[in-house]
N, C-alpha and C. Protein backbone atom coordinates (compact mmCIF):
# COMPACT_ATOMS: atom_id res chain seq x y z
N UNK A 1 158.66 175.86 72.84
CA UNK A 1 158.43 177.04 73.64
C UNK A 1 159.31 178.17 73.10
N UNK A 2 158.63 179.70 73.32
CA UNK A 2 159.72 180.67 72.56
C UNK A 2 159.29 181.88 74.17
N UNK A 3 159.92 182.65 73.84
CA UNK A 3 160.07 183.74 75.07
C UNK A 3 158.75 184.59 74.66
N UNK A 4 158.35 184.29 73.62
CA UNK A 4 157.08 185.55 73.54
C UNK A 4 155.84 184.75 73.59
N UNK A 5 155.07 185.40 74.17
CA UNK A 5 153.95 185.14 74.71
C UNK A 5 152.81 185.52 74.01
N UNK A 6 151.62 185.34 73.18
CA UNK A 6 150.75 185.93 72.17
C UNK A 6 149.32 185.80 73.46
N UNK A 7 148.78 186.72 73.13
CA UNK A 7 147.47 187.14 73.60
C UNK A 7 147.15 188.09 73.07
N UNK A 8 145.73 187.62 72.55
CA UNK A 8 145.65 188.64 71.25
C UNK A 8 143.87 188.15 71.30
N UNK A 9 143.21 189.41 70.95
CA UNK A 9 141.66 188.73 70.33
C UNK A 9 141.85 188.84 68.90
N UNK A 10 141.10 188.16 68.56
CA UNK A 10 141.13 187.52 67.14
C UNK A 10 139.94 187.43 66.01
N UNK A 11 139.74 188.12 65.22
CA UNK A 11 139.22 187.49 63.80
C UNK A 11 139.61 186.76 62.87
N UNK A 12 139.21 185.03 62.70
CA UNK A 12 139.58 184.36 61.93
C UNK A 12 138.91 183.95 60.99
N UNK A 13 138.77 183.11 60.41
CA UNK A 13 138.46 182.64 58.92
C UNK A 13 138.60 181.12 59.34
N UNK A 14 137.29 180.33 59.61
CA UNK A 14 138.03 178.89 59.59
C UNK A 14 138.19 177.91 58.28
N UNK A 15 139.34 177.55 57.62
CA UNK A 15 139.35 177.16 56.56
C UNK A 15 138.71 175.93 55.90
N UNK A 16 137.95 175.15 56.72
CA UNK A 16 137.14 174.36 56.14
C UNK A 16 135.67 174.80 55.70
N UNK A 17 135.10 175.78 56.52
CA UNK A 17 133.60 176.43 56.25
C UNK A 17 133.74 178.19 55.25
N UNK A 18 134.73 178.64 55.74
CA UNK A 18 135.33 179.53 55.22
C UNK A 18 133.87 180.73 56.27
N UNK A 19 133.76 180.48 57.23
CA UNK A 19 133.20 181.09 58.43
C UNK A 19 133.99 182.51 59.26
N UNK A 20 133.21 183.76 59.06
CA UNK A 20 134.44 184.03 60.12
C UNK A 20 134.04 183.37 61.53
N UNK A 21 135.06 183.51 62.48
CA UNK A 21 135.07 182.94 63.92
C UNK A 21 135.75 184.40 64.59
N UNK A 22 135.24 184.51 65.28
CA UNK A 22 136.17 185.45 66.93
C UNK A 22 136.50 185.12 67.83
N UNK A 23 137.56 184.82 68.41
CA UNK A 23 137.84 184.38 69.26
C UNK A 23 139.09 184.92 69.96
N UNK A 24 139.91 184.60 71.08
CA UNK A 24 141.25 185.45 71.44
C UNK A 24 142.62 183.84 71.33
N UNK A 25 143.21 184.33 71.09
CA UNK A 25 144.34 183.15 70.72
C UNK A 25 145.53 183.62 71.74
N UNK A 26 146.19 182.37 72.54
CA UNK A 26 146.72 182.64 73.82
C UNK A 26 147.64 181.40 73.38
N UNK A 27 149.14 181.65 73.28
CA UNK A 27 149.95 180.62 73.21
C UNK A 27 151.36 181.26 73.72
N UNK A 28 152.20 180.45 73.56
CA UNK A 28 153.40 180.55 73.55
C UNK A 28 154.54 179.37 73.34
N UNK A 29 154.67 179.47 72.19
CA UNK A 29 156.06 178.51 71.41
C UNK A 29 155.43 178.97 69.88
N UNK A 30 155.66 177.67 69.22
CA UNK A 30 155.25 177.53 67.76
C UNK A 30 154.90 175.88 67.32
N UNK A 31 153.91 175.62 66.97
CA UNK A 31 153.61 174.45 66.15
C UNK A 31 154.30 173.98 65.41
N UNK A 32 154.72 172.86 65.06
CA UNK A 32 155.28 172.38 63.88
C UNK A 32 154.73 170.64 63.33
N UNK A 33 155.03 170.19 62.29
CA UNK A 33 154.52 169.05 62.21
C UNK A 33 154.53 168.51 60.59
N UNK A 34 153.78 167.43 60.76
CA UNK A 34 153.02 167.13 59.22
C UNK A 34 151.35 167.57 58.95
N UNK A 35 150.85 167.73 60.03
CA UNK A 35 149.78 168.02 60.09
C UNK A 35 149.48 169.52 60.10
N UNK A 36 150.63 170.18 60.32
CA UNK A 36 150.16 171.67 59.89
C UNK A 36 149.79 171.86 58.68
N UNK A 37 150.44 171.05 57.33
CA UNK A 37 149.75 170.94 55.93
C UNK A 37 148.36 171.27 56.04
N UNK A 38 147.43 171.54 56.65
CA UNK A 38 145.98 171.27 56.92
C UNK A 38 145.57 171.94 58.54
N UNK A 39 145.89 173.69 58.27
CA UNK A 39 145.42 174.66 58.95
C UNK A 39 143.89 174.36 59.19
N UNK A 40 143.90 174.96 60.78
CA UNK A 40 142.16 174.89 61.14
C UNK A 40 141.79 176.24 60.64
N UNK A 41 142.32 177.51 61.22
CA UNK A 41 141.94 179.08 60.32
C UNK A 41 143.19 179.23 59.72
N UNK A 42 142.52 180.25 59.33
CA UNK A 42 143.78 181.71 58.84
C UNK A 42 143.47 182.97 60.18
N UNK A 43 144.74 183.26 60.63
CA UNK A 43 144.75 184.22 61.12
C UNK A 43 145.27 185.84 60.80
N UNK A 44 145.15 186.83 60.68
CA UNK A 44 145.71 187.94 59.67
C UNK A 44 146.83 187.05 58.80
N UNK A 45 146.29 186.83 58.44
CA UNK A 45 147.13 185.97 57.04
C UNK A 45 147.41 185.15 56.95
N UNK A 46 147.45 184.55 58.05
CA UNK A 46 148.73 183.50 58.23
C UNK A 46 147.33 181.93 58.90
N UNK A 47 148.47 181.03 58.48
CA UNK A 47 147.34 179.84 58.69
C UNK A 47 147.76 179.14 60.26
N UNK A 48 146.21 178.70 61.04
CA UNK A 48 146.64 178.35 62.77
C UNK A 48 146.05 177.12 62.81
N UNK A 49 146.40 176.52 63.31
CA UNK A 49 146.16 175.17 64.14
C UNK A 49 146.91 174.32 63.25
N UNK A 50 146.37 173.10 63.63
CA UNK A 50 146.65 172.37 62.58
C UNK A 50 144.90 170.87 62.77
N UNK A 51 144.88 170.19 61.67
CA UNK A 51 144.36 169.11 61.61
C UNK A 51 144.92 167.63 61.15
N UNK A 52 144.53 166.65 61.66
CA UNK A 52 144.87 165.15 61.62
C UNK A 52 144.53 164.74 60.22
N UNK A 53 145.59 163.91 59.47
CA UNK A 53 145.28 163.58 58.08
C UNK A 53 143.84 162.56 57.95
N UNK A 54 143.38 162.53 59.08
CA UNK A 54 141.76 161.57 58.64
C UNK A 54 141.13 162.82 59.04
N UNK A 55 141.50 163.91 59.86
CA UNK A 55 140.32 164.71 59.96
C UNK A 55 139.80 164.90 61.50
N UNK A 56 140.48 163.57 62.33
CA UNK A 56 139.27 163.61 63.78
C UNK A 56 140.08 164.63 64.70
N UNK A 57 141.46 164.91 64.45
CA UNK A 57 142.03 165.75 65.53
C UNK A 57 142.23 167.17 65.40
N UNK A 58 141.75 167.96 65.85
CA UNK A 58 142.16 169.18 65.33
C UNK A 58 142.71 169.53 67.26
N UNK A 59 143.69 170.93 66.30
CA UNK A 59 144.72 171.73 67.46
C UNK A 59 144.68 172.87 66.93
N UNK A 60 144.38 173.88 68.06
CA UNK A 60 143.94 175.11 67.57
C UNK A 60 144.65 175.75 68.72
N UNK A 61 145.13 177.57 68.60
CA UNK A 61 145.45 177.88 70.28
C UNK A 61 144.26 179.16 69.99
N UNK A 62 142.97 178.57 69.29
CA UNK A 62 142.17 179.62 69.52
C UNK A 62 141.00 179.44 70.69
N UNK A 63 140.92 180.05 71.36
CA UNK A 63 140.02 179.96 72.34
C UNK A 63 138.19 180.79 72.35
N UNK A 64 137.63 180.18 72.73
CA UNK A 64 135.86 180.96 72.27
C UNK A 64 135.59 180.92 71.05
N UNK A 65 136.00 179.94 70.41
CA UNK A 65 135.62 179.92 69.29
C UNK A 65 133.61 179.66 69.13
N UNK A 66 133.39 178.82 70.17
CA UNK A 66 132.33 178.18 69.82
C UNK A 66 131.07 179.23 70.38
N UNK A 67 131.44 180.36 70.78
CA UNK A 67 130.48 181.15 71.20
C UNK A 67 129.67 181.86 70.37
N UNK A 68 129.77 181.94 69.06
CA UNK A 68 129.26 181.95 68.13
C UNK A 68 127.77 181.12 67.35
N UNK A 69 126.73 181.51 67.52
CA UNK A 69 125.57 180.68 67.58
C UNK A 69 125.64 180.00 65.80
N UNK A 70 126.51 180.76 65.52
CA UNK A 70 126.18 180.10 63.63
C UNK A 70 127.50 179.48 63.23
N UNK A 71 128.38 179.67 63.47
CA UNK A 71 129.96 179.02 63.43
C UNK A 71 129.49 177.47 64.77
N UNK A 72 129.19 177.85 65.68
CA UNK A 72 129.00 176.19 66.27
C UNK A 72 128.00 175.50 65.81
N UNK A 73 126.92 176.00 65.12
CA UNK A 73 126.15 175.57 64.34
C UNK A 73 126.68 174.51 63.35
N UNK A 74 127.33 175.32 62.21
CA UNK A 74 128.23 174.79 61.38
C UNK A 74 129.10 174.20 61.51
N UNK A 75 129.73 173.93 62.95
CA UNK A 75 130.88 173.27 62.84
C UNK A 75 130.56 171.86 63.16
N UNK A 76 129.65 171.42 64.08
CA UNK A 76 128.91 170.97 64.27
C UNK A 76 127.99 169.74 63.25
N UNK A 77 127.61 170.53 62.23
CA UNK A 77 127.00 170.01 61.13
C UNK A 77 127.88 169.14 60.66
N UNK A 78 129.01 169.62 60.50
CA UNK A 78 130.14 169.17 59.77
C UNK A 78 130.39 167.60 60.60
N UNK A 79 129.98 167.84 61.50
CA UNK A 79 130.10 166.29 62.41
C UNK A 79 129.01 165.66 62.58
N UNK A 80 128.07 165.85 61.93
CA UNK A 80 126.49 165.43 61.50
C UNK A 80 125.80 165.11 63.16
N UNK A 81 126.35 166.65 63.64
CA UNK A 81 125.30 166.54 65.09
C UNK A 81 124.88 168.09 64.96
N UNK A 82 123.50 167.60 65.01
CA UNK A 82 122.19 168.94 65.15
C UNK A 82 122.99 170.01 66.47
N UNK A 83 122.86 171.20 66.45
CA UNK A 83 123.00 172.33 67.36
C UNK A 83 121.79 172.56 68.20
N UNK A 84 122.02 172.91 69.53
CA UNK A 84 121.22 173.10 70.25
C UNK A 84 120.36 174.75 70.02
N UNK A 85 118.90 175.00 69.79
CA UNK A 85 118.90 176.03 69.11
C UNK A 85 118.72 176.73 70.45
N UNK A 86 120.06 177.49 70.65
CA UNK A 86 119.63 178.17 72.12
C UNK A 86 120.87 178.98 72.01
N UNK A 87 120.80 180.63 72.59
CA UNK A 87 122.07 181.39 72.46
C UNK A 87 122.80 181.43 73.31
N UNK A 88 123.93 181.26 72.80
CA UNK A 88 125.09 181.63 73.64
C UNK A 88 124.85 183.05 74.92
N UNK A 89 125.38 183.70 73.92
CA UNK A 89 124.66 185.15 74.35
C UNK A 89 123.90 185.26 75.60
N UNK A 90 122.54 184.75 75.23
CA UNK A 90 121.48 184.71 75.98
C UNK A 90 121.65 183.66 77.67
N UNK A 91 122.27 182.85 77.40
CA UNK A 91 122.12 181.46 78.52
C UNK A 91 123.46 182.32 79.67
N UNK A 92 124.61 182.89 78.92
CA UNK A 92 125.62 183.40 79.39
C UNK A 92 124.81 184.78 80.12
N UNK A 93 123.83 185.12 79.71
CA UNK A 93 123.35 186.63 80.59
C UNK A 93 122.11 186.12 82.00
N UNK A 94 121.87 184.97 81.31
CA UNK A 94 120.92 184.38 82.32
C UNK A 94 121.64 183.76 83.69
N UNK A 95 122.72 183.36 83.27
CA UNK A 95 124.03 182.56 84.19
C UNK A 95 124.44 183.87 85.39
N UNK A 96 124.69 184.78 84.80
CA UNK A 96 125.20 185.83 85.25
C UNK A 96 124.42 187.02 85.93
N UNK A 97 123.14 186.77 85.54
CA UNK A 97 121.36 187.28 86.48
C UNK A 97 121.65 186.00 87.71
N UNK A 98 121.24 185.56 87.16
CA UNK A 98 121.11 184.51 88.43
C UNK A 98 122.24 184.27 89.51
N UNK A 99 123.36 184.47 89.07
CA UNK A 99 124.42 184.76 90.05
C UNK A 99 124.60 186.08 90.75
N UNK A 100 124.19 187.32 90.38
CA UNK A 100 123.71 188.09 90.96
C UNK A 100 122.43 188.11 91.84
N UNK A 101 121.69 187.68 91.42
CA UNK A 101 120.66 187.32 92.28
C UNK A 101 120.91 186.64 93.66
N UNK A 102 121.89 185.51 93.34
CA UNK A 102 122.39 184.56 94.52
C UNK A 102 123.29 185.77 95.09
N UNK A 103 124.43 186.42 94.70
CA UNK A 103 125.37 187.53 95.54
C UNK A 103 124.36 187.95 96.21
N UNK A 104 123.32 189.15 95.61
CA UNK A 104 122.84 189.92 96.68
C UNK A 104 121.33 189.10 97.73
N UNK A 105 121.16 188.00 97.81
CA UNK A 105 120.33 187.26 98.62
C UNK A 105 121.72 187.11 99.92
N UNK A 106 122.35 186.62 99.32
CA UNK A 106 123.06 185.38 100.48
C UNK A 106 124.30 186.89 101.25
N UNK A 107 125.03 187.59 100.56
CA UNK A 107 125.72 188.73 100.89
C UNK A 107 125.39 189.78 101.02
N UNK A 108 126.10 190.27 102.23
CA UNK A 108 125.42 191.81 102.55
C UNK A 108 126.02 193.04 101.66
N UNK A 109 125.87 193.02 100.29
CA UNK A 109 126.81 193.61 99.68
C UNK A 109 126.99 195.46 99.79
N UNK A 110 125.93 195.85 100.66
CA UNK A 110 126.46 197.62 101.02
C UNK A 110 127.23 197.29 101.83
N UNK A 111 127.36 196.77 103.09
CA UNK A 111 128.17 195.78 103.71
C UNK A 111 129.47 195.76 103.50
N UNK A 112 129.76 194.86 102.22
CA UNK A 112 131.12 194.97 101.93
C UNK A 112 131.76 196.27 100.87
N UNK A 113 131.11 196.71 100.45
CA UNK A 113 131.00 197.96 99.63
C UNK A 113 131.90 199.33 101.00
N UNK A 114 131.18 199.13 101.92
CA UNK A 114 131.62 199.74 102.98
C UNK A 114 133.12 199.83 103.51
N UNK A 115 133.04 197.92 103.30
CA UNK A 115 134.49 197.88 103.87
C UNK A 115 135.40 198.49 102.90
N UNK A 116 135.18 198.36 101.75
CA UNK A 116 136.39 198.54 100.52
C UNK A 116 136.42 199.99 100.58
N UNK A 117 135.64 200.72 101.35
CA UNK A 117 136.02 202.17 100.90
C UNK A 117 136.58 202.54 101.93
């Protein structure tokens, strides 16, 4: 653990596909190990996570990585399991219709609009 706190969004590079990824990276301390030898990205320069010398563990403090319809694709592959061909994007706007839909059915939302003012 260290006193500074990182929250940050992020463009990375993951070093096995050589993919970019976006994602926001949220930690606080520092990694250390034998397994850092074998970074998951590069982050502005510098190399993050780490991976397991067979390969099955990876540690990352990147977060959303997988929201990416062609990076989870690929990463994926890499574990010889097919991707679901369906967008992120898209399922996340449908999630978020439909929860609106449920707010204004079930809540009187001029209602509470009212109260807040």
């Amino acid at each position: 653990m260290t006193p500074d706190k990182r929250l940050a969004r992020v463009q990375a590079v993951h070093v096995e596909t050589a993919l970019a990824v976006d994602g926001y990276e949220v930690h606080i301390g520092r990694t250390s190990g034998l397994d850092c030898v074998r970074p998951f990205a590069r982050v502005e320069g510098h190399d993050e996570g780490a991976i397991s010398a067979d390969g099955r563990i990876v540690g990352s403090y990147l977060h959303g990585l997988f929201t990416s319809d062609a990076s989870r694709a690929k990463y994926l592959a890499r574990l010889g399991i097919a991707a679901a061909h369906r967008s992120h994007g898209a399922t996340v706007e449908a999630a978020l219709d439909a929860l609106a839909d449920h707010v204004e059915t079930y809540i009187d939302v001029a209602g509470l609009l009212a109260c807040a003012r």
